[in-house]
N, C-alpha and C. Protein backbone atom coordinates (compact mmCIF):
# COMPACT_ATOMS: atom_id res chain seq x y z
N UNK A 1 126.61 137.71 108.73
CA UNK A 1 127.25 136.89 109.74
C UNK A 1 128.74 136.84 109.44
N UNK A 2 129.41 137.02 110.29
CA UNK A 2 131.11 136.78 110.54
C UNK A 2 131.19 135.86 110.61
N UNK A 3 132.15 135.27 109.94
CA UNK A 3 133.25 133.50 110.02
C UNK A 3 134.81 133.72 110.27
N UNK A 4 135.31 133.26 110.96
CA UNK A 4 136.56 133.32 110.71
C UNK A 4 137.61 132.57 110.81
N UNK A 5 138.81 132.69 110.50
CA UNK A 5 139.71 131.51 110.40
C UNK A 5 140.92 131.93 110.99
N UNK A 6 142.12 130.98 111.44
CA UNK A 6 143.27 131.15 112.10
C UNK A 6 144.36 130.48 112.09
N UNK A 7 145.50 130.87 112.29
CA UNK A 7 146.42 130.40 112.25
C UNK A 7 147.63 130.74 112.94
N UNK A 8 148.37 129.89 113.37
CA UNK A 8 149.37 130.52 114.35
C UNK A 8 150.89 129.75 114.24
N UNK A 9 152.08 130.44 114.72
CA UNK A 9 153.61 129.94 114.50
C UNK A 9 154.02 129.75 113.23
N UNK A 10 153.18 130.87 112.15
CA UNK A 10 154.09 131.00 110.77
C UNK A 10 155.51 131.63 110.67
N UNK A 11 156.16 131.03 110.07
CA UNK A 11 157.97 130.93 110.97
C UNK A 11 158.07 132.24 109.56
N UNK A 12 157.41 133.13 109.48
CA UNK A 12 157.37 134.58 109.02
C UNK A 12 156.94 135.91 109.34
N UNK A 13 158.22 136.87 109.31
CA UNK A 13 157.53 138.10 110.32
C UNK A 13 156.39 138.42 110.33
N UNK A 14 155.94 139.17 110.87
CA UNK A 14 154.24 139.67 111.17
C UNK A 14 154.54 140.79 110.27
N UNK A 15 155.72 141.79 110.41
CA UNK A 15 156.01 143.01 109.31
C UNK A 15 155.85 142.72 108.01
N UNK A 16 156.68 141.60 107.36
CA UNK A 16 156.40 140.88 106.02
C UNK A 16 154.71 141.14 105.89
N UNK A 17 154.40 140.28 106.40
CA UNK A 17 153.03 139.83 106.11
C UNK A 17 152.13 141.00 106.30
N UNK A 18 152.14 141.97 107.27
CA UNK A 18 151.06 142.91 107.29
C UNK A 18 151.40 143.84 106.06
N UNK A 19 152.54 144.13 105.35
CA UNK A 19 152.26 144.56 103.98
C UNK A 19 151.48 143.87 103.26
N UNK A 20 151.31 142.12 102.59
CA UNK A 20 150.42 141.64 101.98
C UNK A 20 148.87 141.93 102.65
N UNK A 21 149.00 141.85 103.79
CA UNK A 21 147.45 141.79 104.20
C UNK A 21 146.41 143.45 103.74
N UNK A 22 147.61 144.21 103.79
CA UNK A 22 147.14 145.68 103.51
C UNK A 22 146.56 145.80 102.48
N UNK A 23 147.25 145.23 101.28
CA UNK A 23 146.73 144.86 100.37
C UNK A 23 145.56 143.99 99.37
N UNK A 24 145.43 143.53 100.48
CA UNK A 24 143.98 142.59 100.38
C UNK A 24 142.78 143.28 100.96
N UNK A 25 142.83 143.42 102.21
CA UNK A 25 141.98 143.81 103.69
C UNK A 25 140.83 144.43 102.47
N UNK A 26 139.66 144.11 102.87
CA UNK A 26 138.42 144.80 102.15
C UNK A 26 137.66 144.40 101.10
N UNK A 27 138.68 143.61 100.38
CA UNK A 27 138.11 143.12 98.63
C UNK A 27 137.13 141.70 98.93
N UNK A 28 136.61 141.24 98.10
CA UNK A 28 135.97 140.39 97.98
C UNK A 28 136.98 138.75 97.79
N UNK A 29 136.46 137.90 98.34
CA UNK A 29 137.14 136.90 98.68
C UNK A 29 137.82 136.27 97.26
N UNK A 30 137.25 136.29 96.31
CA UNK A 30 138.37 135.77 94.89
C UNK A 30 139.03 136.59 94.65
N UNK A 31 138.62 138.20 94.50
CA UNK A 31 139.51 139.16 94.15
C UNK A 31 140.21 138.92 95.09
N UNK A 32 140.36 139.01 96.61
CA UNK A 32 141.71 138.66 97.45
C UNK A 32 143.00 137.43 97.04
N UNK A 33 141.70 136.53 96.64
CA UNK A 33 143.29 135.15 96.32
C UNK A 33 143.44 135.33 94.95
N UNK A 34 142.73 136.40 94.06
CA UNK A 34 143.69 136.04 92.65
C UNK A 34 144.88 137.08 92.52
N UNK A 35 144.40 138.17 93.60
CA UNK A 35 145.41 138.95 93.99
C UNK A 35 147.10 138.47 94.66
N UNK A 36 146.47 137.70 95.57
CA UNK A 36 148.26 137.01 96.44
C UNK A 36 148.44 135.70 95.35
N UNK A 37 147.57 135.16 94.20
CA UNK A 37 148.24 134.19 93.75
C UNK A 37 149.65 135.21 92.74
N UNK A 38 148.76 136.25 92.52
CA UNK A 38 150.15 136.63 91.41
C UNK A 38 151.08 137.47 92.28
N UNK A 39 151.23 137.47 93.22
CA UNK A 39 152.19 138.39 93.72
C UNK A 39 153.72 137.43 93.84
N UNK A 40 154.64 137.79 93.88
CA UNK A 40 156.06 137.41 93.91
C UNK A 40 156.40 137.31 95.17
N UNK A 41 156.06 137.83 96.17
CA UNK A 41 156.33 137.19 98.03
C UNK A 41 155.50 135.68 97.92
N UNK A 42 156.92 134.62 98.42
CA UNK A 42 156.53 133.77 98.83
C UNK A 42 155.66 133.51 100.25
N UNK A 43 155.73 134.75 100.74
CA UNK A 43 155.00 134.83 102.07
C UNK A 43 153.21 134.87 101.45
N UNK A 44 153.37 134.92 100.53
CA UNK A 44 151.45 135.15 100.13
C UNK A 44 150.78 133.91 100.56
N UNK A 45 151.86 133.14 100.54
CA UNK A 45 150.70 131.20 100.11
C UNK A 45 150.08 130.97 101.28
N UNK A 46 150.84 131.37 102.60
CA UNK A 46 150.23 131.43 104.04
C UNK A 46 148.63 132.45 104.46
N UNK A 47 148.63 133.33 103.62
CA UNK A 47 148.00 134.70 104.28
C UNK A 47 146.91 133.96 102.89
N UNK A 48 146.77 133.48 102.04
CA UNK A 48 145.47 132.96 100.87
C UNK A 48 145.19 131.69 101.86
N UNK A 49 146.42 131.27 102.15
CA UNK A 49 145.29 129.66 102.92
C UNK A 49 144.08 129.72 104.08
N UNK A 50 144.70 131.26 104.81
CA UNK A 50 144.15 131.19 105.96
C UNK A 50 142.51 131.75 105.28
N UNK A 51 142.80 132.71 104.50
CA UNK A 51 141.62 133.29 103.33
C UNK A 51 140.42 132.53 102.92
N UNK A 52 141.00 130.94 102.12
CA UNK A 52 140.67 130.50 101.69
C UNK A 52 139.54 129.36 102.97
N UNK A 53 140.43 129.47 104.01
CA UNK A 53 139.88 128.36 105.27
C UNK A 53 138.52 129.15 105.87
N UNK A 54 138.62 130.59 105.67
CA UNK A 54 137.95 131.24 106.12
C UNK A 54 136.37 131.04 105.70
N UNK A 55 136.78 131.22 104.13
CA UNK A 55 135.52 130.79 103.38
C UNK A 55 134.70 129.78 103.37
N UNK A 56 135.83 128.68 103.26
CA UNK A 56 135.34 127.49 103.35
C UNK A 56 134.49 127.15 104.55
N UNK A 57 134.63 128.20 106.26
CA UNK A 57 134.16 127.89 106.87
C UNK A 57 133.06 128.31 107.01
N UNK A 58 132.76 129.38 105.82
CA UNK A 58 131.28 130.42 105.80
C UNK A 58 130.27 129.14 105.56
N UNK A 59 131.02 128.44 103.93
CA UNK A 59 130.27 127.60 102.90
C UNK A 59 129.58 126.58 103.51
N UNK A 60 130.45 125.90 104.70
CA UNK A 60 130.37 124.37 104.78
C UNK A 60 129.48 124.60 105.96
N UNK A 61 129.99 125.39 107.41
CA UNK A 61 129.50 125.35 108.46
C UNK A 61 127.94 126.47 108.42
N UNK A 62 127.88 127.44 107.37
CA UNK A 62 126.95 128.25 108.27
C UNK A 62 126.11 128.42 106.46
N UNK A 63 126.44 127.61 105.74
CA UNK A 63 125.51 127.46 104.38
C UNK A 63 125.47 129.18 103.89
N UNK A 64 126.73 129.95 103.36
CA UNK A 64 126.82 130.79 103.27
C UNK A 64 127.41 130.72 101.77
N UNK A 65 126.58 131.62 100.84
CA UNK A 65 127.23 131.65 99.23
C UNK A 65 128.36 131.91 98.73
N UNK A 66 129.46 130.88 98.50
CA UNK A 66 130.87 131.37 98.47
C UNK A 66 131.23 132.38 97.81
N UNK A 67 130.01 132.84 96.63
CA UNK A 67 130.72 134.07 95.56
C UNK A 67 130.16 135.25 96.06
N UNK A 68 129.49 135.24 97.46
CA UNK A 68 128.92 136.85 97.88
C UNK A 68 130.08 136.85 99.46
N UNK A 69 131.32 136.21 99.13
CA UNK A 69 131.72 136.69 100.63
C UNK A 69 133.13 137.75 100.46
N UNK A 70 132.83 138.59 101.51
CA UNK A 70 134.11 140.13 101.72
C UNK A 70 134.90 139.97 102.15
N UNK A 71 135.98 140.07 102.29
CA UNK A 71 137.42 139.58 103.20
C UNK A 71 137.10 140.98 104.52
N UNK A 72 135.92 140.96 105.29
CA UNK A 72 136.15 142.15 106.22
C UNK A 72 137.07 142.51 107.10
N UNK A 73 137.97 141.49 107.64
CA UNK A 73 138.98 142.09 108.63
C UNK A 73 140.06 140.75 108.13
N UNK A 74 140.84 141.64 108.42
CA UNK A 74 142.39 140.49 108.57
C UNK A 74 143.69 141.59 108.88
N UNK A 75 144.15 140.56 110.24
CA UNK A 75 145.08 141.34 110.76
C UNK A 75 146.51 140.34 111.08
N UNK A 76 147.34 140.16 111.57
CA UNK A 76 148.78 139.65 111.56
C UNK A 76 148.92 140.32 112.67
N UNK A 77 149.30 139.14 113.88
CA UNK A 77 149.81 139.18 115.20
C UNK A 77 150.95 138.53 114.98
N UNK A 78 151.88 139.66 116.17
CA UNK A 78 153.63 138.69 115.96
C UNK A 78 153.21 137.69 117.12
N UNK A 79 154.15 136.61 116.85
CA UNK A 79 153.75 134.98 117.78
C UNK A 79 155.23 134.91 118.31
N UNK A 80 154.88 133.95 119.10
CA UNK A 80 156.43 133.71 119.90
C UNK A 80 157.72 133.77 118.76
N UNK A 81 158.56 134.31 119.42
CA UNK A 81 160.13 134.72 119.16
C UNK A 81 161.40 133.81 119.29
N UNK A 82 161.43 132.68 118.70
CA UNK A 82 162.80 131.70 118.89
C UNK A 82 164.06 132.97 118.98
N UNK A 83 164.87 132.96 120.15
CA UNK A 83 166.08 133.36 120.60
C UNK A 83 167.37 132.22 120.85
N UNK A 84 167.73 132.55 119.46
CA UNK A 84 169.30 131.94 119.29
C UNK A 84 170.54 132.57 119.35
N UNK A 85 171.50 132.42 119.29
CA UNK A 85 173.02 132.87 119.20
C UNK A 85 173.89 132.66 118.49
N UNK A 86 175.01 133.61 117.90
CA UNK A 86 175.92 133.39 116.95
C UNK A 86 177.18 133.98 117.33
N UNK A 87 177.57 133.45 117.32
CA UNK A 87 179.42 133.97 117.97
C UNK A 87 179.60 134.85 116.96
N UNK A 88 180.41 135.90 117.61
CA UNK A 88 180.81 137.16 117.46
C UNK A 88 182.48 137.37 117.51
N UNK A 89 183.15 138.31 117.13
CA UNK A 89 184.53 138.54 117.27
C UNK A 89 184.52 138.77 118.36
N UNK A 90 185.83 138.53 119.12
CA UNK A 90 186.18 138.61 120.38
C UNK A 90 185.35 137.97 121.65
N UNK A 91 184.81 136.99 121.16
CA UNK A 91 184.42 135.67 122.05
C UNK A 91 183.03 136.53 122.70
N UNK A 92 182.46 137.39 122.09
CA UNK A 92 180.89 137.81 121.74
C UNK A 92 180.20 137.04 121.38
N UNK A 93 178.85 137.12 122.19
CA UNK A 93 177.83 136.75 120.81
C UNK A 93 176.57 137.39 120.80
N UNK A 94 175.82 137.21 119.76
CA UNK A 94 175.41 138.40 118.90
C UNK A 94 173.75 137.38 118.94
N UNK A 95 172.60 138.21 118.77
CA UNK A 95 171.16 137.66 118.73
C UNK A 95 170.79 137.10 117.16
N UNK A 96 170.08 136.06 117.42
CA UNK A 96 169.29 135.79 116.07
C UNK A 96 167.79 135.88 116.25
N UNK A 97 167.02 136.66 116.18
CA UNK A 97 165.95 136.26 116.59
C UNK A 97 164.86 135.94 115.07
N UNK A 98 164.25 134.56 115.52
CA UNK A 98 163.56 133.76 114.60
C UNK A 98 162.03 134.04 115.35
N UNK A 99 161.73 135.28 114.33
CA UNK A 99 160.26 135.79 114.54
C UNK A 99 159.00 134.65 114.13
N UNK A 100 158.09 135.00 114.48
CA UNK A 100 156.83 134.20 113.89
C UNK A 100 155.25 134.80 114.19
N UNK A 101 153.86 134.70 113.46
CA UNK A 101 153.57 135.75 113.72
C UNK A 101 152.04 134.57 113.30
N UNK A 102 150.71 135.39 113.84
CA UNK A 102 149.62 134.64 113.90
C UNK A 102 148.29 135.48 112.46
N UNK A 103 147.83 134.87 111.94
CA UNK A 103 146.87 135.32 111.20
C UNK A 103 145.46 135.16 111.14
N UNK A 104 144.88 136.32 111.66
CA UNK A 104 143.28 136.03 111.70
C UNK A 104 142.55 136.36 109.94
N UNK A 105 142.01 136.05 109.67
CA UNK A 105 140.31 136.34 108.40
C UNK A 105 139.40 136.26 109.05
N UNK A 106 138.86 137.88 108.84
CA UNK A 106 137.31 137.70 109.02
C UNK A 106 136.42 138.11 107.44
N UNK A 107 135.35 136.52 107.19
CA UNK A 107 134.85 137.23 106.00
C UNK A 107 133.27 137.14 106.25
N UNK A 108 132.80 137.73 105.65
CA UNK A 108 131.19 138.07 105.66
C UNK A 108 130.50 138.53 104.59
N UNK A 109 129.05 138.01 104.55
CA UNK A 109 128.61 138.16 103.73
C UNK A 109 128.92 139.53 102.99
N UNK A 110 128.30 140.08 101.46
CA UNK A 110 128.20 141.14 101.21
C UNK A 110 126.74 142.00 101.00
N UNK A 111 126.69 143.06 101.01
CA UNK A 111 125.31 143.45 101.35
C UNK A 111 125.12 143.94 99.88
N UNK A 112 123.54 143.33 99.79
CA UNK A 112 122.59 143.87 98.50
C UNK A 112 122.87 145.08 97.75
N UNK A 113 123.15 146.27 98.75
CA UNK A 113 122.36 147.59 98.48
C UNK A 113 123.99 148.14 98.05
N UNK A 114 124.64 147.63 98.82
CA UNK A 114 126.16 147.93 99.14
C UNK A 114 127.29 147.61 97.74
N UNK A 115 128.41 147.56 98.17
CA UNK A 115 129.58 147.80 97.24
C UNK A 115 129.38 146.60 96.71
């Protein structure tokens, strides 16, 4: 069974973040967060919470064994785009754009026979 978790308007690119997620996508749910706890992007703490919510929703809602679950899908959608402005030479002005981006987890059980 699939569980999954979400999150949306993390005031961090979706580019940032789909490098961490690449890096996770597949492993087993502790190996995923002991993985982003040691990494040096402060962008990790967002992409383990949503991880961690995921699980929790296997455990609590669908009585699912927290130490047999897979991180099977996780992907990073860009989210709305704050468009600001910054004056420029010669009475220009120039874009800021303040990206933000959405995060799905899907985790599921792991199979017997399997990895």
């Amino acid at each position: 069974m699939e569980v999954r978790a979400s999150t949306r308007n993390i005031g961090i690119s979706a580019k940032k973040l789909r490098l961490l997620a690449d890096a996770v996508r597949g492993r087993r749910v502790e190996e995923a967060l002991q993985t982003l706890r040691y990494l040096p992007s402060p962008s990790a703490r967002p992409l383990a919470k949503v991880i961690q919510a995921a699980a929790a929703n296997a455990e609590n809602n669908y009585q699912l064994p927290g130490e047999g679950l897979r991180l099977v899908k996780l992907w990073v959608d860009e989210g709305p785009t704050l468009k600001r402005i910054r004056a420029k030479a010669r009475g220009r002005a120039g874009p800021i754009l303040k990206r933000s981006c959405r995060i799905t987890a899907v985790v599921s059980e792991e199979d017997e026979g399997g990895a």
